[in-house]
Protein backbone atom coordinates (compact mmCIF):
# COMPACT_ATOMS: atom_id res chain seq x y z
CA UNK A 1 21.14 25.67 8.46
CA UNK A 2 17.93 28.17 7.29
CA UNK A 3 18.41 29.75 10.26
CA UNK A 4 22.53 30.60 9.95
CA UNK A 5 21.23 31.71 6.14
CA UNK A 6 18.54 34.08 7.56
CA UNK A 7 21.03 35.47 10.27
CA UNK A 8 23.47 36.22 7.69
CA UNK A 9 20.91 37.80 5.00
CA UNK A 10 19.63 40.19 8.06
CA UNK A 11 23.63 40.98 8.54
CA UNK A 12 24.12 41.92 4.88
CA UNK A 13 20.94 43.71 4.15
CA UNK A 14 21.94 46.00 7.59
CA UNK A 15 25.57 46.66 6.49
CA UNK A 16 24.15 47.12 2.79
CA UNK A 17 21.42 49.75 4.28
CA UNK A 18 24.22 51.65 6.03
CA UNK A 19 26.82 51.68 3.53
CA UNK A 20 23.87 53.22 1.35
CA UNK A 21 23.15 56.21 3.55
CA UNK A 22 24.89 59.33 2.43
CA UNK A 23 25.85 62.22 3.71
CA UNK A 24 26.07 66.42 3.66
CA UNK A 25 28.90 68.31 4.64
CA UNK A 26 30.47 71.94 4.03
CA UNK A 27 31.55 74.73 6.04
CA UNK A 28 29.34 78.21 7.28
CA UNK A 29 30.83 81.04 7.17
CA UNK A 30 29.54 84.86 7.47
CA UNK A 31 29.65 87.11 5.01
CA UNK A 32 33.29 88.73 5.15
CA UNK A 33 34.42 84.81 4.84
CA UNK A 34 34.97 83.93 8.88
CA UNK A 35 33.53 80.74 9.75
CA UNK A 36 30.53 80.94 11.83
CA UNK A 37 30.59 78.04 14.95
CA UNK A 38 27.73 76.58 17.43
CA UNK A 39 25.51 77.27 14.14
CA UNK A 40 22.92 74.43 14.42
CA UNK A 41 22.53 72.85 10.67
CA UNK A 42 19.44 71.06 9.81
CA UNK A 43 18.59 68.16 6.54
CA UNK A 44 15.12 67.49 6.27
CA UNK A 45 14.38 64.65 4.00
CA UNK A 46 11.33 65.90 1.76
CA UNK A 47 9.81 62.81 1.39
CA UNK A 48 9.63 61.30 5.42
CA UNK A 49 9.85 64.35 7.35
CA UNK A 50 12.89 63.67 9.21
CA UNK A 51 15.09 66.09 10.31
CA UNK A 52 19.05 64.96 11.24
CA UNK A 53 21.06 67.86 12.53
CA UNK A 54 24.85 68.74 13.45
CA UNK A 55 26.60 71.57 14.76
CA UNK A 56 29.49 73.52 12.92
CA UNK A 57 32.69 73.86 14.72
CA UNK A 58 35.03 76.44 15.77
CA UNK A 59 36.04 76.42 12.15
CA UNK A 60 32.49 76.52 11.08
CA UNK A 61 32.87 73.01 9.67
CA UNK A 62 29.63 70.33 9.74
CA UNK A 63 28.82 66.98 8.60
CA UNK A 64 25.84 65.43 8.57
CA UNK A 65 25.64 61.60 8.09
CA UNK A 66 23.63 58.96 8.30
CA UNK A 67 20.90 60.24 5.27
CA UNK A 68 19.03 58.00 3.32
CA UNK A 69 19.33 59.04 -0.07
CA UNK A 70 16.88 61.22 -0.91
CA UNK A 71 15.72 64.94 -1.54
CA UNK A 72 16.47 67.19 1.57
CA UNK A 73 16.20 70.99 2.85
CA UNK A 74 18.73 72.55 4.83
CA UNK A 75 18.49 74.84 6.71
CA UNK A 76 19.94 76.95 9.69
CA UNK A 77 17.41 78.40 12.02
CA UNK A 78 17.39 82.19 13.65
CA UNK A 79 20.90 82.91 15.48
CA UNK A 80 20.15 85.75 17.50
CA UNK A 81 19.67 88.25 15.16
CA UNK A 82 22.98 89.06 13.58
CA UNK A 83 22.27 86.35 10.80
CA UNK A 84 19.19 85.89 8.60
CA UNK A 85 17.70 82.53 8.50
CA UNK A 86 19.26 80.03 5.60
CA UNK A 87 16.95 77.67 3.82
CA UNK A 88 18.23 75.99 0.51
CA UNK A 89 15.98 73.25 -0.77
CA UNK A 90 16.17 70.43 -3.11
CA UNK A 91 19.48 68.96 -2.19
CA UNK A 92 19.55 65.33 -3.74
CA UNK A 93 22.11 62.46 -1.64
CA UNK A 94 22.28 59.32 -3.30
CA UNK A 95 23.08 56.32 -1.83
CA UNK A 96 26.42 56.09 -0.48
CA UNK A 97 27.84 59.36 -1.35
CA UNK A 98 28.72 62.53 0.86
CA UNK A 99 27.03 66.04 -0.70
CA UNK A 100 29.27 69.12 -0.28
CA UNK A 101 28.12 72.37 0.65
CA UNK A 102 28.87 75.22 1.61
CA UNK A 103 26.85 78.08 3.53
CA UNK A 104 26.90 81.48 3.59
CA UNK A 105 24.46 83.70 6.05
CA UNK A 106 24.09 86.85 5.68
CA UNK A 107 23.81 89.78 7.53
CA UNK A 108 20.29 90.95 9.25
CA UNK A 109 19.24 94.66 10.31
CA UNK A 110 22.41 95.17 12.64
CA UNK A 111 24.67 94.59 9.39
CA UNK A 112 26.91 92.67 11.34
CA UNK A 113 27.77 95.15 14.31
CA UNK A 114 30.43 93.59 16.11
CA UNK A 115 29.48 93.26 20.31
CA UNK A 116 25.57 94.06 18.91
CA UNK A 117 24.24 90.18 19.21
CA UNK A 118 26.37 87.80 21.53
CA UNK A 119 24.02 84.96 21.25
CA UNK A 120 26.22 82.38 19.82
CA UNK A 121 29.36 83.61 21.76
CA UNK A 122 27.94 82.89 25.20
CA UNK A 123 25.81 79.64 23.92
CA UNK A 124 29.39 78.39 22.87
CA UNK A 125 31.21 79.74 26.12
CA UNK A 126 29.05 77.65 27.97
CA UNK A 127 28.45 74.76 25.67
CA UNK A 128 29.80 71.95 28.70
CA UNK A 129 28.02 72.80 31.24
CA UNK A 130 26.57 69.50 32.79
CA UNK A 131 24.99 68.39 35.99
CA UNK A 132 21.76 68.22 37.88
CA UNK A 133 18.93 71.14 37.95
CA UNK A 134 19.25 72.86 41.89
CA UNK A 135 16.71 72.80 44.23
CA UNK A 136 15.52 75.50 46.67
CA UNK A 137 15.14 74.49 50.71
CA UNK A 138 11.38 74.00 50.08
CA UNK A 139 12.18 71.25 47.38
CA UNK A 140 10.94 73.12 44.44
CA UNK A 141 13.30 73.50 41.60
CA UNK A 142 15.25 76.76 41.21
CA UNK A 143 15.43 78.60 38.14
CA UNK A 144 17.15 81.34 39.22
CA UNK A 145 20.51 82.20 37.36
CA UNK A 146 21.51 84.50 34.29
CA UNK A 147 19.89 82.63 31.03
CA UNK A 148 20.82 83.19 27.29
CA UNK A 149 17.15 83.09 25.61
CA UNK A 150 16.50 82.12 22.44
CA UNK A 151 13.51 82.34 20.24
CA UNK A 152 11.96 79.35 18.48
CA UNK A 153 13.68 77.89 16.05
CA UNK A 154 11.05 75.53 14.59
CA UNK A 155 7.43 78.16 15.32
CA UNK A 156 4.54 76.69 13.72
CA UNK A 157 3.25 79.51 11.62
CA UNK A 158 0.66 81.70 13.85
CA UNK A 159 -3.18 81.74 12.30
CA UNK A 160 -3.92 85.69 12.18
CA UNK A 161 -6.94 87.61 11.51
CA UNK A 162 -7.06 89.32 8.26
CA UNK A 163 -6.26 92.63 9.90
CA UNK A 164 -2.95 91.42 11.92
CA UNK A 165 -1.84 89.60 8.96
CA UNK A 166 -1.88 92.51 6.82
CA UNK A 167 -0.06 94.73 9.71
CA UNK A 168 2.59 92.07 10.49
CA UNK A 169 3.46 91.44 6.52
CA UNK A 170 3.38 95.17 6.05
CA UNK A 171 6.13 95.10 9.13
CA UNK A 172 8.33 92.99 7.52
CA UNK A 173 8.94 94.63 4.62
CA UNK A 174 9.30 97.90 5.75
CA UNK A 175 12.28 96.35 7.52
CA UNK A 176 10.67 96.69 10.74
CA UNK A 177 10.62 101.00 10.39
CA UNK A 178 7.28 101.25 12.69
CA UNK A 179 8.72 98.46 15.95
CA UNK A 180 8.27 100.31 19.03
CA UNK A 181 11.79 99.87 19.65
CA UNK A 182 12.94 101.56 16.64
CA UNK A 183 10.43 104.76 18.89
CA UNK A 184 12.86 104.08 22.18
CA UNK A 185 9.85 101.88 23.35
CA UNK A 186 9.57 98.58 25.12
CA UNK A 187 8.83 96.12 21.79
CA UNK A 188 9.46 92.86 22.57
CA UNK A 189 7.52 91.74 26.28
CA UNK A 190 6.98 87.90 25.12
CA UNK A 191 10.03 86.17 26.49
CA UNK A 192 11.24 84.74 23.06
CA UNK A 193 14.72 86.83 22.10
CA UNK A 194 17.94 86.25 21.77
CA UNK A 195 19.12 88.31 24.74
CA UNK A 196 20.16 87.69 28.72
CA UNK A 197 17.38 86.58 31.10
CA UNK A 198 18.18 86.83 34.52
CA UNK A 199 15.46 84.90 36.93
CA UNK A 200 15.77 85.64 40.39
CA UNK A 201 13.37 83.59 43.45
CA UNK A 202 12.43 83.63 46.16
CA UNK A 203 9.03 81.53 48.03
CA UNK A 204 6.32 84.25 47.06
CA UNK A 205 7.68 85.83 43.95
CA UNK A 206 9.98 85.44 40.66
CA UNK A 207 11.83 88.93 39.19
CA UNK A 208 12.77 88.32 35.73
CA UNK A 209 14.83 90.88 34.53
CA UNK A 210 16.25 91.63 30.91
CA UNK A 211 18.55 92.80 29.27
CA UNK A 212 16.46 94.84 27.03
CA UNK A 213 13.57 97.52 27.75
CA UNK A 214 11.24 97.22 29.67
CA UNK A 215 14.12 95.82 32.00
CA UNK A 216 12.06 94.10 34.42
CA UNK A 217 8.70 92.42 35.56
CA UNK A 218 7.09 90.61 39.10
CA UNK A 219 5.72 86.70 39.01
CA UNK A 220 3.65 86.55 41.93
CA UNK A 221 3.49 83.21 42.99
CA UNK A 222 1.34 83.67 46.65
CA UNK A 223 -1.42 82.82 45.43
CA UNK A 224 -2.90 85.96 44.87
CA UNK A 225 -5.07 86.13 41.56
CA UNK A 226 -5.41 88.83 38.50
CA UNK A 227 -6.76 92.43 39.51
CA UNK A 228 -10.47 92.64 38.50
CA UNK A 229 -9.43 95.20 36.11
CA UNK A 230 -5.88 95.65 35.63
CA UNK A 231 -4.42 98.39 34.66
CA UNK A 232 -2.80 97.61 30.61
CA UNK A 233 1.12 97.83 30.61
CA UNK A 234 3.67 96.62 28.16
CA UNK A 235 4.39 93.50 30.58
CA UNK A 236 1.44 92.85 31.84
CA UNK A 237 0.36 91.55 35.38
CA UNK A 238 1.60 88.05 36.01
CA UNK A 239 0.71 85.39 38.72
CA UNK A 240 2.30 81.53 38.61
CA UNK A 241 1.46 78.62 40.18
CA UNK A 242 3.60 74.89 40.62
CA UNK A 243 2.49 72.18 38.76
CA UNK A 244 5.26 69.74 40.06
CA UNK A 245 8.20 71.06 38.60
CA UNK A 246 6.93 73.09 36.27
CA UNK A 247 6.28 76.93 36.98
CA UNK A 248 3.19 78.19 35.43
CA UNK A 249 3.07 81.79 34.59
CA UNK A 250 -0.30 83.36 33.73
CA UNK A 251 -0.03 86.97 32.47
CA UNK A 252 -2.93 89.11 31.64
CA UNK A 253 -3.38 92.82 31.33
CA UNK A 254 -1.28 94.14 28.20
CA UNK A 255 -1.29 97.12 26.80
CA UNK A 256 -1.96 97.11 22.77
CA UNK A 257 1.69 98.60 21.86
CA UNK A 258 4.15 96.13 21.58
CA UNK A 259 4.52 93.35 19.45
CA UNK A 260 4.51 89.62 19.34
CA UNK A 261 7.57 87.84 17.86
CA UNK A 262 7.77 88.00 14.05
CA UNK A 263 6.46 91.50 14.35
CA UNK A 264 2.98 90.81 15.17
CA UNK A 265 0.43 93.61 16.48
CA UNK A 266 -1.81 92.34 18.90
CA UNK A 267 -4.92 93.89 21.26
CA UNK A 268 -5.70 94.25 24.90
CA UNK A 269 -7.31 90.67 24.60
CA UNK A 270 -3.66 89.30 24.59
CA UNK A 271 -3.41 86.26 27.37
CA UNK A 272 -0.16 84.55 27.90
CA UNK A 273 0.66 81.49 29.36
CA UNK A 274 4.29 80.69 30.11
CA UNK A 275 5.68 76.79 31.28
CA UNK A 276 9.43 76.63 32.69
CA UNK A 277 11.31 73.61 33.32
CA UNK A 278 14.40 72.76 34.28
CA UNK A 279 15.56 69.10 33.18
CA UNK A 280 19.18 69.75 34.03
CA UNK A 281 21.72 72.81 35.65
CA UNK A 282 22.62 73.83 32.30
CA UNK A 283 19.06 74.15 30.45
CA UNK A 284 15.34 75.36 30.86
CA UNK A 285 12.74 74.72 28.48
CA UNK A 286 9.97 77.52 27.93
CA UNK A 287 7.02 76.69 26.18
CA UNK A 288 4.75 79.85 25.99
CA UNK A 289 1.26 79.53 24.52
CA UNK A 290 0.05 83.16 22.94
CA UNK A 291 -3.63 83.42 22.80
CA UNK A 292 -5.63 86.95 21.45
CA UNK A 293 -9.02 86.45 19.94
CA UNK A 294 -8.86 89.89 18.44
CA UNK A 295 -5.39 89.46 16.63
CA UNK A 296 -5.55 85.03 16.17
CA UNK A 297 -7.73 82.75 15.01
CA UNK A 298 -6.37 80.32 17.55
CA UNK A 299 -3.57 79.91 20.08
CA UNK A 300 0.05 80.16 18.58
CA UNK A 301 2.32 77.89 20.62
CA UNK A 302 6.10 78.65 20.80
CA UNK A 303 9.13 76.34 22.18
CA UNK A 304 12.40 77.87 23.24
CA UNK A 305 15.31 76.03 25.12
CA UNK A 306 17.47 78.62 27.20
CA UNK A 307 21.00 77.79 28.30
CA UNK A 308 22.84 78.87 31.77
CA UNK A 309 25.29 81.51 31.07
CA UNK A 310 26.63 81.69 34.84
CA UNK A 311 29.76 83.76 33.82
CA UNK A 312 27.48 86.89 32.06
CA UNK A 313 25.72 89.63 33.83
CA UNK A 314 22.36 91.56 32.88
CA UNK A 315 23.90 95.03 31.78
CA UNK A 316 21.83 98.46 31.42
CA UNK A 317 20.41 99.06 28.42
CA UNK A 318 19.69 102.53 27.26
CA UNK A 319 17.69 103.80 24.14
CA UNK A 320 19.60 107.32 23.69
CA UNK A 321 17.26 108.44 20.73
CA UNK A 322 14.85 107.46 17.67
CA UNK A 323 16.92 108.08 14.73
CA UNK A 324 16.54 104.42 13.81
CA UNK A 325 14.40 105.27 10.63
CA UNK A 326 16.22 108.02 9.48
CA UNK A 327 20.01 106.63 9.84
CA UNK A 328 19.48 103.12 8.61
CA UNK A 329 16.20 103.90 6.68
CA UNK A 330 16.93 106.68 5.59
CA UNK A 331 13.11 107.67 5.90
C-alpha cells in the first residue's frame, strides 16, 4: 500500500512540475513590419544557464515552452548580416503562464538591401534536407558541395592585447569605415561569414572557393608541409591532414591586412587551425581555433554549423569602387 502511495505522489509531483513550466511566445518581424522566418530564438534562464530555443515560422511566429519559471534573456543571434543581433533581458515566466513577446530586428550596415544577404532564404530553402554524409572511392568522407556558412552564433569573447582591443572597439564604432573591404580589398579570409562556400576534392587537394574576395584558396592535403618562409598573403598557405573523418586544415603565412571576425586586426603571427566534419548530407560542422600571440592573449575558438545548399551556385563578385565611406558615411 506505501508503495501505490509513493507511485502516485511521484505521478502528481511530475504532472504538478510540468503544468508549472511556462512559456514565451510572440512573433519577429523586420523593421517595415514583415515577419522574419528560420530566425533561431533563444531563452536563457539567468539563474541555471540553460538555454531552450525555437525557430519562427514562415509567419515569423515562435513559441517557446517548457520554462521553468524564472528570469530569462532572449535573444536572436547574428542572421547573416542584414539584421543586428537582438538581446532583451530580464523577462520574468511564472509558473504556469505563457509570456508574450514580440521582436523587432533591425536593420545592420546594408539597411535592408533587398538580394544583399540571402542567408536565411537559402538556410530555409533547404531546411529538409536529410540523409547520410557521402563518401569518396577511397572511403574518406566528401565535403565537397556548395555550403551556406555561417558565423558563430554563441563566440566566446576573444582575449586581446591592449593594442587590438583598442583597434577593434575603435572599428566598431566607426561603423566599420577603415574594413579592407570598404578599400575593394579582401577583408574577411577566416571562414566564418554568412556567404556561399563551395568545397571542391579531390585525393591530394581541397579548392574552397567563395563567394566573396579573395574568391579562392588551395588545401594541400599530399602531405607536403609549410614553406620555410612563406610568402604573407591575405589567405595564407594551407596544408590538411585526416584525422578519421575529420579534415584538419593548418594555415600559416598571412599577411597583416585583413581582419578577424568582429573586426579584429591581427599580425603576421596569425596561425589558423580549421576542423570539418560532416555528421550528415545536409550539415558540416567547422570549428576553427584562431591563435596570434601578437594580437591575443590566448587562442579564440569559434563554432559554425554550415548547411548544403545543393540548388545555389558560387557567383562572381566584383568590388567596382571605394566610395563606401563617402556614400553611406558620408566621410
Amino acid at each position: 500500500m506505501n508503495k501505490c502511495i509513493a507511485i502516485l505522489a511521484a505521478l502528481w509531483f511530475l504532472g504538478s512540475n510540468v503544468y508549472a513550466q511556462g512559456g514565451i511566445t510572440g512573433t519577429v518581424i523586420d523593421p517595415d513590419g514583415n515577419g522574419v522566418e528560420g530566425a533561431t530564438v533563444n531563452a536563457k534562464n539567468v539563474a541555471t544557464g540553460a538555454v531552450v530555443s525555437a525557430v519562427s515560422s514562415a509567419k515569423g511566429d515562435f513559441r517557446i515552452s517548457g520554462l521553468a519559471a524564472g528570469t530569462y534573456d532572449l535573444a536572436i543571434p547574428v542572421l547573416g548580416f542584414t539584421f543586428r543581433p537582438y538581446s532583451r533581458s530580464g523577462l520574468v515566466v511564472r509558473a504556469g503562464e505563457t509570456l508574450q513577446t514580440d521582436i523587432r530586428l533591425e536593420w545592420a550596415l546594408n539597411l535592408g538591401t533587398i538580394g544583399d544577404d540571402y542567408y536565411l532564404s537559402v538556410r530555409n530553402k533547404y531546411a529538409r534536407l536529410t540523409g547520410p554524409a557521402p563518401r569518396m572511392p577511397d572511403g574518406k568522407p566528401d565535403l565537397s558541395g556548395v555550403w551556406q556558412g555561417s558565423p558563430d552564433t554563441n563566440a566566446q569573447r576573444p582575449s586581446l592585447l591592449e593594442w587590438a582591443g583598442t583597434i577593434a572597439k575603435k572599428n566598431v564604432e566607426n561603423s566599420l569605415r577603415d574594413s579592407p573591404t570598404a578599400l575593394c580589398l579582401p577583408g574577411w579570409v577566416i571562414p566564418a561569414q554568412p556567404i556561399l562556400y563551395k568545397l571542391v576534392q579531390t585525393p591530394a587537394l581541397i579548392v574552397m572557393l567563395y563567394e566573396l574576395e579573395p574568391h579562392n584558396r588551395q588545401i594541400f592535403i599530399d602531405g607536403r608541409s609549410h614553406p620555410a618562409d612563406p610568402d604573407p598573403t591575405w589567405v595564407g598557405h594551407s596544408i590538411g591532414r585526416w584525422e578519421g573523418d575529420t579534415l584538419v586544415v593548418d594555415t600559416v603565412g598571412y599577411n597583416d591586412r585583413s581582419w578577424l571576425p568582429t573586426a579584429i586586426p591581427h599580425t603576421e603571427k596569425l596561425h589558423v587551425v580549421e576542423r570539418y566534419r560532416r555528421p550528415d548530407l545536409a550539415h558540416l560542422d567547422v570549428d576553427v581555433t584562431i591563435d596570434d600571440p601578437g594580437t591575443l592573449t590566448k587562442p579564440w575558438n569559434l563554432h559554425m554549423t554550415w548547411t548544403l545548399a545543393p540548388g545555389e551556385e558560387i557567383l562572381e563578385t566584383v568590388c567596382e569602387n571605394d566610395k563606401y565611406r563617402e556614400r553611406v558615411l558620408g566621410k
